[in-house]
Protein backbone atom coordinates (compact mmCIF):
# COMPACT_ATOMS: atom_id res chain seq x y z
CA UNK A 1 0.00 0.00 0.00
CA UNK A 2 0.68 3.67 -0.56
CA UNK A 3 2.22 5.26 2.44
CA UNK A 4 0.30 8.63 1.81
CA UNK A 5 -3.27 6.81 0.94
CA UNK A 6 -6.08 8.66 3.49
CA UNK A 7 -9.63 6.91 4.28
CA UNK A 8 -10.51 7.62 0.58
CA UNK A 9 -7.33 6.63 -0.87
CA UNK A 10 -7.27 3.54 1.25
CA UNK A 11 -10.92 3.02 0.15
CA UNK A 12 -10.29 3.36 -3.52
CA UNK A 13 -7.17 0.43 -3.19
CA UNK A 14 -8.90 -1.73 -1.71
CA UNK A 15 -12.20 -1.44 -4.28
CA UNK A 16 -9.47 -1.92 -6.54
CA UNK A 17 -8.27 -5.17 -5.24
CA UNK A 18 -11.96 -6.18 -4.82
CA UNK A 19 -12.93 -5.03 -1.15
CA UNK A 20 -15.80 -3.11 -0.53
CA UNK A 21 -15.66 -1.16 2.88
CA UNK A 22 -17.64 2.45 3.59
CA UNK A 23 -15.24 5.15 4.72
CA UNK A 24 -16.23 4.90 8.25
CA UNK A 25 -15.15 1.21 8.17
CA UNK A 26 -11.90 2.18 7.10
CA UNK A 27 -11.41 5.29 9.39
CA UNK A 28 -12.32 2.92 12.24
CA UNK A 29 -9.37 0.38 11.44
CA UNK A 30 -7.14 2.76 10.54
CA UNK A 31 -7.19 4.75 13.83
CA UNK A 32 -7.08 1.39 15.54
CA UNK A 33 -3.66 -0.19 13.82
CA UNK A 34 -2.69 3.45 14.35
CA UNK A 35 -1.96 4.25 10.42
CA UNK A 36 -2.06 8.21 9.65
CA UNK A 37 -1.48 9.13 5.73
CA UNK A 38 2.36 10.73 4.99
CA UNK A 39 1.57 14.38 3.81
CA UNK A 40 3.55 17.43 3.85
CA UNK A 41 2.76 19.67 6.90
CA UNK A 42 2.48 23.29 6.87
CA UNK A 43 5.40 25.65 6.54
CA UNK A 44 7.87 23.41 4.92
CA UNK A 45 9.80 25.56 2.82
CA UNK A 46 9.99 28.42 6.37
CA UNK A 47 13.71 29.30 5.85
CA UNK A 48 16.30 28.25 8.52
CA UNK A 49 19.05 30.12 10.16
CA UNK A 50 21.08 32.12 7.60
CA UNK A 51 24.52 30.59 8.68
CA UNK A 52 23.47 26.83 7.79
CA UNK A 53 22.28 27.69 4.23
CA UNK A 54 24.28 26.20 1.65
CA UNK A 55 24.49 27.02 -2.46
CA UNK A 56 22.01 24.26 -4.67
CA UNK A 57 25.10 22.26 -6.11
CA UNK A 58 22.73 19.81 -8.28
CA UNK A 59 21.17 20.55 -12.01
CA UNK A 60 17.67 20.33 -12.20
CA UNK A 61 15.24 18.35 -14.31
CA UNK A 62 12.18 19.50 -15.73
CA UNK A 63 8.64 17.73 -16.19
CA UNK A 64 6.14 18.77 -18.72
CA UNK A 65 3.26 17.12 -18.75
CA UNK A 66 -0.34 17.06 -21.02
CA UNK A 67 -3.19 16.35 -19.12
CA UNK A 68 -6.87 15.56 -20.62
CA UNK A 69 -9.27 17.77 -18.30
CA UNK A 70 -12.22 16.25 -19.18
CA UNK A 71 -10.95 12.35 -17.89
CA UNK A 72 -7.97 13.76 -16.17
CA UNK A 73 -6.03 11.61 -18.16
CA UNK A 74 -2.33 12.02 -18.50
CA UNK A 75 -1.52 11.72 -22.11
CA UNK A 76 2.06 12.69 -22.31
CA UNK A 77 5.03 13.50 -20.54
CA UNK A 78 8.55 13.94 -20.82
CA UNK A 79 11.41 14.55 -18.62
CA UNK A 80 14.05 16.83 -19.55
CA UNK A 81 17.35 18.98 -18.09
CA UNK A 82 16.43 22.00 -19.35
CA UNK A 83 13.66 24.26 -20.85
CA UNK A 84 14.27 24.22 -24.26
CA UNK A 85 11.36 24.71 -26.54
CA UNK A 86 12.05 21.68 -28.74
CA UNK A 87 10.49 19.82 -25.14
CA UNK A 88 7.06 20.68 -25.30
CA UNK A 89 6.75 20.12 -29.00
CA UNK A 90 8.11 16.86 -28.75
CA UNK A 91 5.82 15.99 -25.77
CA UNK A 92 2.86 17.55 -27.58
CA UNK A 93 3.66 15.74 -31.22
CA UNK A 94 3.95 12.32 -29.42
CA UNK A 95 0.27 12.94 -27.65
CA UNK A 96 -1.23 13.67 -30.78
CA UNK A 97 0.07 11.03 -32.49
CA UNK A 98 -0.93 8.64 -29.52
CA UNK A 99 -4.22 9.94 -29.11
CA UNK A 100 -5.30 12.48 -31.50
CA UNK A 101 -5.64 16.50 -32.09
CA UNK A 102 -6.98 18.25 -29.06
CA UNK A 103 -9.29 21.21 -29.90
CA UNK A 104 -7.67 23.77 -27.44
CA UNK A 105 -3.79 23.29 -25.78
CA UNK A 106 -3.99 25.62 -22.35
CA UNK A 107 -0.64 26.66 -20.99
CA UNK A 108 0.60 29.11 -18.07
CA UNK A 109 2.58 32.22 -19.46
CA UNK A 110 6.13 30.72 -19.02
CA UNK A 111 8.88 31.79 -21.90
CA UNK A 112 8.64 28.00 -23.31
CA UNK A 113 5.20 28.67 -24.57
CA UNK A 114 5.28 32.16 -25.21
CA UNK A 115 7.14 31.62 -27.89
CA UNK A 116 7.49 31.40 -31.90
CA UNK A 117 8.21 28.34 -32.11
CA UNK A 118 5.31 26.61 -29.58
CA UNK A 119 2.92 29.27 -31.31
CA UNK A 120 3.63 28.12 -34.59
CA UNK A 121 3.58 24.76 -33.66
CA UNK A 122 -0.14 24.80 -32.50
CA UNK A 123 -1.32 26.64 -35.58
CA UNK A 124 0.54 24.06 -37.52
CA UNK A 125 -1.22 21.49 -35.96
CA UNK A 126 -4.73 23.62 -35.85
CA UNK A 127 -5.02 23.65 -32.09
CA UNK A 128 -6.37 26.82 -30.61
CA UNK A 129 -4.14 28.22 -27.97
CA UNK A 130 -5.14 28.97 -24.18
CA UNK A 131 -3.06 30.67 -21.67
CA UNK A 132 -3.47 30.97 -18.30
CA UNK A 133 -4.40 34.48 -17.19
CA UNK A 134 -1.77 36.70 -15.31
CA UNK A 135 -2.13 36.53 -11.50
CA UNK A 136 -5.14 33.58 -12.07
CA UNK A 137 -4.39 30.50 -10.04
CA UNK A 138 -7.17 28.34 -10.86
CA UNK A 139 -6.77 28.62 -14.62
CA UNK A 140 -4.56 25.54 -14.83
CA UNK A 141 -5.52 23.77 -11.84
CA UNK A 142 -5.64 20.76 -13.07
CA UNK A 143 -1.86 20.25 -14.05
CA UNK A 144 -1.55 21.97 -10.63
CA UNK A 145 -3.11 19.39 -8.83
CA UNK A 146 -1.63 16.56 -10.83
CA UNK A 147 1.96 18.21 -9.95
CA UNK A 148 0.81 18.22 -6.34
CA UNK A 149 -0.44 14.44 -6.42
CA UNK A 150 2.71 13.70 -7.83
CA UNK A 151 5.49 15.53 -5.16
CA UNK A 152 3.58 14.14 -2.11
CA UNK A 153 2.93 10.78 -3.21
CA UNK A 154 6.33 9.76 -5.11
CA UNK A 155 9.10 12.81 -5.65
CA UNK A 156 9.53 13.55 -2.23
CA UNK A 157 9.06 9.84 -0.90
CA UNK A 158 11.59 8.54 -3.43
CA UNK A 159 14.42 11.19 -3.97
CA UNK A 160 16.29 10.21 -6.66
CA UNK A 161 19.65 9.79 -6.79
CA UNK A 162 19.79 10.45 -10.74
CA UNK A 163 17.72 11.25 -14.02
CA UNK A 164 17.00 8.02 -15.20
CA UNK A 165 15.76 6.42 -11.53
CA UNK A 166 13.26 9.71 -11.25
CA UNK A 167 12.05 8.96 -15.03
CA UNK A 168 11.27 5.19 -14.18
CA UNK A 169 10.03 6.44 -11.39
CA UNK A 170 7.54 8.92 -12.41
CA UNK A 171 6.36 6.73 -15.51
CA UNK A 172 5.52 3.83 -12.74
CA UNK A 173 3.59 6.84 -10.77
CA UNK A 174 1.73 7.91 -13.98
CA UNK A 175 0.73 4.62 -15.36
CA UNK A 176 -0.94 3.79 -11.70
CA UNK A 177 -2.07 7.52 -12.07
CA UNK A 178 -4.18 7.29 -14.61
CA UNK A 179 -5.49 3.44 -13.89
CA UNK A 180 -6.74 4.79 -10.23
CA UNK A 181 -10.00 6.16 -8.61
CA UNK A 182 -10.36 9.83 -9.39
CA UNK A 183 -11.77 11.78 -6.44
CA UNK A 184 -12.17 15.16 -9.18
CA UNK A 185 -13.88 12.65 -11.41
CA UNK A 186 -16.84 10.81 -9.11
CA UNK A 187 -13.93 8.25 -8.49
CA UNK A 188 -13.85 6.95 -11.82
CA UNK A 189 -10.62 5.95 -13.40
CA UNK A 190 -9.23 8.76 -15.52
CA UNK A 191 -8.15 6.24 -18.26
CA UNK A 192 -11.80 4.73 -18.59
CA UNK A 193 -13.25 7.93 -18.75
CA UNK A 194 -11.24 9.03 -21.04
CA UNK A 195 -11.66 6.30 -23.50
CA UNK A 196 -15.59 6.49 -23.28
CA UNK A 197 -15.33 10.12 -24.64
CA UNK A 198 -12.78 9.03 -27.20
């Protein structure tokens, strides 16, 4: 089991495995084996005491991910170590060619997709182009929340100790991603929902 599953999550595995048990059920055995849910607790990133902070001495690596709103279905991804904007055209060419033309592509406001080249891209393609509105939140929750799901329930669980263990690792997390219970979507499964709307 998941160390971060809560009574829902814990309800959803275990439909999943073939168990049906109501959420009081669950929150009942769960307080009594003593089993609380691994999540990250408020004011994490609270900076220390000047003296112990130390200079970032490893690269980063960059996710981009295409998510299906409708079905919450992830249907590309790629992991990269650095920002170039060859990355999300690749990601976004593979989808398509996976799954088909999307009608709109909605994106936040970050240099990679503002642009000729991502721009040109779309119109290529004949996908109308979204961005996220300055100072809106909400506009892309929905990557959001998938990047959310994803930190506190493998990234920060699993640190990697290099590129190719975090991309094995996050294409294990996606594949169970999109083959679990959906609380956004009535708890359906974001990959059968998203091949009944196919």
């Amino acid at each position: 089991m998941t160390p971060t599953l809560g009574v829902k999550g814990m309800r959803d595995e275990l439909r999943n495995q073939g168990f049906e048990y109501n959420d009081k059920r669950i929150r009942r055995l769960m307080r009594k084996m003593c089993l609380m849910p691994i999540y990250n607790k408020r004011n994490l990133s609270r900076l220390g005491l000047a003296k112990y902070i130390h200079p970032y001495l490893r690269g980063f690596l960059y996710l981009t991910a295409i998510i299906d709103v409708y079905s919450r279905f992830v249907v590309g991804w790629q992991l990269s170590n650095s920002l170039d904007k060859e990355t999300q055209t690749t990601v976004l060419r593979d989808a398509v060619g996976r799954y088909g033309m999307p009608e709109i592509i909605n994106s936040d406001q970050g240099s990679q997709y503002t642009c000729e080249h991502w721009v040109s891209t779309l119109k290529e393609l004949g996908i109308q182009i979204s961005m996220d509105g300055k100072g809106r939140a909400t506009d892309n929750a929905y990557i959001e929340r998938f990047w959310g799901t994803l930190k506190r329930k493998y990234v920060y669980l699993h640190p990697a100790d290099d590129g190719l263990v975090l991309y094995d690792g996050i294409k294990t997390f996606i594949e169970k991603y999109n083959n679990r219970f959906h609380q956004g979507i009535n708890r359906e499964k974001p990959i059968n929902l998203y091949l009944k709307a196919a």
